[in-house]
Protein backbone atom coordinates (compact mmCIF):
# COMPACT_ATOMS: atom_id res chain seq x y z
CA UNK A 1 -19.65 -26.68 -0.19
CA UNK A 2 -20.45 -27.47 -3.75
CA UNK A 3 -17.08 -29.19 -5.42
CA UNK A 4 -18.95 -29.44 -8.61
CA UNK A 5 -18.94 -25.66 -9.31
CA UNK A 6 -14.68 -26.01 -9.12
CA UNK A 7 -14.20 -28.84 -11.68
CA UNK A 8 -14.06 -26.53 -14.87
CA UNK A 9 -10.13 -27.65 -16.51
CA UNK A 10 -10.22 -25.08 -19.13
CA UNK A 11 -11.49 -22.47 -17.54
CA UNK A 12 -9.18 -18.97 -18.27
CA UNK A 13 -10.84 -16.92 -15.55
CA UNK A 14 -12.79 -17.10 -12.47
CA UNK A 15 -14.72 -13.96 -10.53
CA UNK A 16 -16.31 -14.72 -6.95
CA UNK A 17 -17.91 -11.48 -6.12
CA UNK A 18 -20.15 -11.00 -2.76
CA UNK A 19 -20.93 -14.85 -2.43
CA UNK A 20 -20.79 -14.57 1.52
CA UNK A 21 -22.70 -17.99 2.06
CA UNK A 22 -20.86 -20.04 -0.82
CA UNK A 23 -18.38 -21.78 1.52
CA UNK A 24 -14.94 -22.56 -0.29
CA UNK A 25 -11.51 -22.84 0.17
CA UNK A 26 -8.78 -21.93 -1.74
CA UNK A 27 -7.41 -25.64 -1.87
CA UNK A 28 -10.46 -26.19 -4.31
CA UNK A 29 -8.75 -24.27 -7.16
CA UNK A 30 -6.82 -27.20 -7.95
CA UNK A 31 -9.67 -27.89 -10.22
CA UNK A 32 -9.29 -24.99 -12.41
CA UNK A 33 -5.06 -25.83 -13.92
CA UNK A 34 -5.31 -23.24 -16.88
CA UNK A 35 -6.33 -20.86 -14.46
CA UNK A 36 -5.28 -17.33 -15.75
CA UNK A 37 -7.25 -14.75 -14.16
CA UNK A 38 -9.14 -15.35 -10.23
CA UNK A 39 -10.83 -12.22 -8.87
CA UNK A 40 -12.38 -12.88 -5.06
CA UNK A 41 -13.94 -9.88 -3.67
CA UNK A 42 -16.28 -9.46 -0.46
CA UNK A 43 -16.32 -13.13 0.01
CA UNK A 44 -16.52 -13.86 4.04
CA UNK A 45 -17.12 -17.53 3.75
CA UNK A 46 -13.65 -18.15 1.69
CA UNK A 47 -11.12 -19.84 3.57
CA UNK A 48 -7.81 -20.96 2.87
CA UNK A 49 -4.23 -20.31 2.65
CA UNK A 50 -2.44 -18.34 -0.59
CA UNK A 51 0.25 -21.19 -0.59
CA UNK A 52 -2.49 -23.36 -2.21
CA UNK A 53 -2.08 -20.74 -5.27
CA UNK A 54 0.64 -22.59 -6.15
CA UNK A 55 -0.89 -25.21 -7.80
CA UNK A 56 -1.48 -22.42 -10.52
CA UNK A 57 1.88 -21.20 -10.83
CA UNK A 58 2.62 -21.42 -13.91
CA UNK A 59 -0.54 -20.10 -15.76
CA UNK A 60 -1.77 -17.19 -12.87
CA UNK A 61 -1.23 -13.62 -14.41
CA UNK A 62 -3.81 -11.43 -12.48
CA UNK A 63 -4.89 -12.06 -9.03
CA UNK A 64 -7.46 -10.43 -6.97
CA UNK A 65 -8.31 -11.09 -3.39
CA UNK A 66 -9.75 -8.04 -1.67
CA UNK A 67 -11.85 -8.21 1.65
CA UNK A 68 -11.82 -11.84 2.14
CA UNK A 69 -10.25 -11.89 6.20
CA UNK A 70 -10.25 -15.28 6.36
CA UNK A 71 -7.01 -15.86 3.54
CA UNK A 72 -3.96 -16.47 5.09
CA UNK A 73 -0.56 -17.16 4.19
CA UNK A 74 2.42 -14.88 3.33
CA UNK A 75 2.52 -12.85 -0.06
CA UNK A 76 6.05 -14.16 -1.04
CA UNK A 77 4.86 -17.95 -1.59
CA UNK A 78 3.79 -15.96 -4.39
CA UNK A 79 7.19 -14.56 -5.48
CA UNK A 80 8.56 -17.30 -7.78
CA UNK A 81 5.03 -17.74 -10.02
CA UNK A 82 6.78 -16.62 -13.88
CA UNK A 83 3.81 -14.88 -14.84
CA UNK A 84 2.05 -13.10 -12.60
CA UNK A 85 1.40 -9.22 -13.56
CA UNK A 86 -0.67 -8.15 -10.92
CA UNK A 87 -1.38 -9.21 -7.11
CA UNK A 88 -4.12 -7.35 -4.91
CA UNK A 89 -4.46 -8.82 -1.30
CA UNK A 90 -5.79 -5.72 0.10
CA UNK A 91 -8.31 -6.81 2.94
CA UNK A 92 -7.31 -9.99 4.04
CA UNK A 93 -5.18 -12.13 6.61
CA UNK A 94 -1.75 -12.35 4.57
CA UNK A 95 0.80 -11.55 6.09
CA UNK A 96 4.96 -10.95 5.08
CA UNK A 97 7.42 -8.18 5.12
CA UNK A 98 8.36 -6.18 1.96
CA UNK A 99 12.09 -6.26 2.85
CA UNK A 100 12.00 -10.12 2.13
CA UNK A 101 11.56 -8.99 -1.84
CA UNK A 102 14.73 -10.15 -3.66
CA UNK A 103 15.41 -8.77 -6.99
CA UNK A 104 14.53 -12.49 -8.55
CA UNK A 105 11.36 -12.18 -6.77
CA UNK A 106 8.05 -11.23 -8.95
CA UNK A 107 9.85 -10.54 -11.91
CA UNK A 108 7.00 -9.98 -14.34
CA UNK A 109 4.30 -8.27 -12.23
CA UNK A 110 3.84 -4.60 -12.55
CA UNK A 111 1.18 -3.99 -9.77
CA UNK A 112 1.60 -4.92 -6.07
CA UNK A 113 -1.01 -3.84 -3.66
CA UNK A 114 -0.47 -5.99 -0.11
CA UNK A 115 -2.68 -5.86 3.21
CA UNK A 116 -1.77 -3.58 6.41
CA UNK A 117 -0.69 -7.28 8.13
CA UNK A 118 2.21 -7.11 5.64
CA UNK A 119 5.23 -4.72 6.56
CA UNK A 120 5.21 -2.45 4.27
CA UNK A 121 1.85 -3.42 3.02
CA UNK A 122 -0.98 -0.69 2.08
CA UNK A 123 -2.27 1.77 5.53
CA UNK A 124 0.50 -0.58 7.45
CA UNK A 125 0.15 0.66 10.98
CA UNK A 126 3.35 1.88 12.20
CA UNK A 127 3.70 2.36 16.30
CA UNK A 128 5.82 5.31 16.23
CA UNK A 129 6.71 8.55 14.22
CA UNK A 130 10.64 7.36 15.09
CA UNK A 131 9.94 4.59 12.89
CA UNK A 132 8.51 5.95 9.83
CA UNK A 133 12.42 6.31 8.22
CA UNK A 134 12.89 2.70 7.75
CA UNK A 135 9.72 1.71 6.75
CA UNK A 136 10.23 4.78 4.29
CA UNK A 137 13.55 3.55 3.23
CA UNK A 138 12.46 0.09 3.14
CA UNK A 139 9.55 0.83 0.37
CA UNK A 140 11.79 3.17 -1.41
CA UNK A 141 14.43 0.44 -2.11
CA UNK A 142 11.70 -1.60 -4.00
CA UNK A 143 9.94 1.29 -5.45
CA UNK A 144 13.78 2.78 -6.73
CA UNK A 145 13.85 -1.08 -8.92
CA UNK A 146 10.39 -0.69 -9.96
CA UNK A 147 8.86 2.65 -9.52
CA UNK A 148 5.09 1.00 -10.58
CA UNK A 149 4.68 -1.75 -8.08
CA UNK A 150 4.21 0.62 -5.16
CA UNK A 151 2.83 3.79 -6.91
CA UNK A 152 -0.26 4.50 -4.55
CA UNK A 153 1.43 3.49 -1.30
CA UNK A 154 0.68 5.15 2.15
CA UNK A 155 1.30 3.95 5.37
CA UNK A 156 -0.14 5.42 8.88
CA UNK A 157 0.77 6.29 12.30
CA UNK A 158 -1.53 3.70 14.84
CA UNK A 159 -4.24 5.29 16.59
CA UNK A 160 -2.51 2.92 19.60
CA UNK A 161 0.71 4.76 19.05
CA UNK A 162 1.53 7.25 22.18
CA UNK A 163 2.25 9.51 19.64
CA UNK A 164 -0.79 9.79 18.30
CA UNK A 165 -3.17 12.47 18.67
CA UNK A 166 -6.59 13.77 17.58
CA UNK A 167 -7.52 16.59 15.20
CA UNK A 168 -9.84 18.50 13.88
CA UNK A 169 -12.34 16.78 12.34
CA UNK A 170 -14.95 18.47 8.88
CA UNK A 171 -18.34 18.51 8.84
CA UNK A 172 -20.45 15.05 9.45
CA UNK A 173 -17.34 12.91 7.76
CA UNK A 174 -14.30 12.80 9.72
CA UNK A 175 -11.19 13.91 8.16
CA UNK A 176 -8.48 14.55 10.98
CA UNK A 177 -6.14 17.70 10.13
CA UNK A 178 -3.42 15.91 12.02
CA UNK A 179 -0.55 14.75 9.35
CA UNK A 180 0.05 11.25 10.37
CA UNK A 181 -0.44 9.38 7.18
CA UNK A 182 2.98 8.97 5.14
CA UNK A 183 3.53 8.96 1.60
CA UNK A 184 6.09 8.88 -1.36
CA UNK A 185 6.54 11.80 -3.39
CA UNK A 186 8.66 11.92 -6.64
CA UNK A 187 9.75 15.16 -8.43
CA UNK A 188 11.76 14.29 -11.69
CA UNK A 189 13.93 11.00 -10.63
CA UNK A 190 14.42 12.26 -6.89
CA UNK A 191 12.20 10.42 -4.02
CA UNK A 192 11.16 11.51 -1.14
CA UNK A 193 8.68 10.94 1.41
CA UNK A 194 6.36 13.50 3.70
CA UNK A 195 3.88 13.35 6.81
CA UNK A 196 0.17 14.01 5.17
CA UNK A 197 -3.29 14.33 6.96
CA UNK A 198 -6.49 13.17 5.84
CA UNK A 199 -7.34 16.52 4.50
CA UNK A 200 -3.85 16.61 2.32
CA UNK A 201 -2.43 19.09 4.62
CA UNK A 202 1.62 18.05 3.87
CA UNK A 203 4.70 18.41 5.96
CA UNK A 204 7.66 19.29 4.04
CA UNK A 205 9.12 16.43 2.25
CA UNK A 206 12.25 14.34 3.47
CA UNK A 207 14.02 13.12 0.27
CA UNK A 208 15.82 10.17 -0.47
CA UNK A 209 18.02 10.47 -3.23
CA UNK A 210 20.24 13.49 -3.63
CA UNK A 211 19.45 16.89 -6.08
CA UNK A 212 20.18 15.92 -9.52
CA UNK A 213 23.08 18.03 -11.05
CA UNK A 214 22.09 21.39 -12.76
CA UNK A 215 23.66 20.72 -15.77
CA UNK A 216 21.82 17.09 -16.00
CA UNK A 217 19.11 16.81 -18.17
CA UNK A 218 17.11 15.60 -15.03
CA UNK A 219 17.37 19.13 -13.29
CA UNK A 220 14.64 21.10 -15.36
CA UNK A 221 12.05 18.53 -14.90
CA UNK A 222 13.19 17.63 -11.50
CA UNK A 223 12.93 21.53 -10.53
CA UNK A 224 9.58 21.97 -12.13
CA UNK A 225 7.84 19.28 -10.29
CA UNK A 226 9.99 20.44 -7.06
CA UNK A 227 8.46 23.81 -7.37
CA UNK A 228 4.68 22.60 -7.37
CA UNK A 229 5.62 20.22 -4.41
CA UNK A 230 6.30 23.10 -2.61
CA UNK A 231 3.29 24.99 -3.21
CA UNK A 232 1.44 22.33 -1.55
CA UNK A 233 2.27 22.94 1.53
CA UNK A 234 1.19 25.49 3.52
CA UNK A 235 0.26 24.76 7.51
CA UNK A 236 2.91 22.69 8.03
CA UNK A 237 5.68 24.69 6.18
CA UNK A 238 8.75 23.99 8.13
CA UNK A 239 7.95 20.44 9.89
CA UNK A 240 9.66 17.87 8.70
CA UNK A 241 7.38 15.46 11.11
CA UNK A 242 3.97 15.86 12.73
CA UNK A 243 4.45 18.44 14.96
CA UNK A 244 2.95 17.68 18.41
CA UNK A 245 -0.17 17.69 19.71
CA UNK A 246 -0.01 21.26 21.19
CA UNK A 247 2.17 22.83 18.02
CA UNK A 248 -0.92 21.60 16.21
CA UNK A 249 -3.59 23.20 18.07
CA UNK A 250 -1.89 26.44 17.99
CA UNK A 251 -1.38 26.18 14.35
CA UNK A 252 -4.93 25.61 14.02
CA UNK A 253 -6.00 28.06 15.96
CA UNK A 254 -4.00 31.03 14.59
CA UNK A 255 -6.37 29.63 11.12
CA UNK A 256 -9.21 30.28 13.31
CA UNK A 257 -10.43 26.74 13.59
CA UNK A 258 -10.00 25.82 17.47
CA UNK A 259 -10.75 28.66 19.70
């Protein structure tokens, strides 16, 4: 450990990039109280838990912490900090649940982008295609306040899952054709959601809110954007949800990809 290089009391911003034998925990930012900006990335000697963040509360605005496994904590010890814009935890140990998010929580940040340990979080591993509605419905609520927090979500069915099944894979990199990914979708102010594979073969999409009114101004753009939804689907026209294993395989073969 070397507590020298974390006594700097006017320092603004802070980037720890691929120092995996600098050995630090996140306790030691108490020596940085001005602290604005902290980006940790492919650090696998950082330890610590995110509560000890909080000693920067009221300066942090941008926070990175991306492939460090060895942060803990839960993401909403964050919620309260009054200027925080943007919080990326992606590849790490935090943990939490989206549906905790109260509409006083995180009131300034416009980008969210949480681990799969969180509910909710980014490629969250869901056990079963049953529950992919309220996970759906439980991101939608928070993406319906504010749309930007969540914008490249996705969420996927667990190779553990029974329901889960193989599929074709392409070439030397292996993209499965099997649509068990799930994503939002947004024509005009309706939201939706829809099964996807790999390979961006989409199920038809299950929305959320209801068809604007034709006579709104919403309609026009709403139908526009509907329209070109549409178009991108084509194997799985008519599913609503991953067909199974064996309605797969014969869709794929009538393409002339299994024999």
């Amino acid at each position: 450990r070397y507590p020298f290089l974390f006594n700097f009391p006017l320092l603004h911003k802070l980037d720890i990039t691929n120092c995996h034998h600098l050995k630090w925990n996140l306790e030691m930012l108490a020596g940085f109280p001005l602290l604005k900006e902290l980006y940790c990335n492919n650090n696998e000697s950082l330890t610590g838990n995110i509560n000890s963040l909080r000693v920067l509360k009221d300066t942090l605005e941008k926070l990175t912490i991306n492939d460090c496994f060895n942060v803990q904590g839960n993401f909403m010890d964050l919620a309260d900090f009054p200027h925080l814009k943007k919080v990326y935890l992606d590849e790490t140990g935090v943990t939490g649940d989206i549906r905790d998010i109260g509409k006083q929580d995180f009131q300034t940040l416009e980008s969210l982008t949480l681990p799969s340990g969180v509910y909710g979080g980014m490629c969250y591993e869901f056990q079963h295609i049953s529950d992919a509605p309220d996970l759906a419905m439980a991101v939608y609520s928070i993406y319906k306040q504010r749309p930007t927090l969540l914008e490249k979500w996705c969420a996927m069915l667990s190779e553990h899952s029974p329901d889960w099944y193989d599929g074709i894979g392409s070439y030397d990199v292996y993209e499965s054709t099997a649509p068990l990914y799930i994503r939002l979708v947004e024509a005009g102010i309706r939201v939706g959601y829809r099964w996807i594979s790999e390979r961006n073969h989409p199920c038809e999409v299950i929305w959320l809110d209801p068809e604007p009114q034709r006579e709104s101004i919403d309609y026009e753009i709403y139908i526009e954007a509907f329209q070109e939804i549409q178009l991108q689907i084509n194997i799985y026209r008519g599913f609503h949800q991953p067909p199974t294993e064996e309605e797969h395989n014969l869709l794929w073969a009538s393409e002339g990809y299994i024999d």
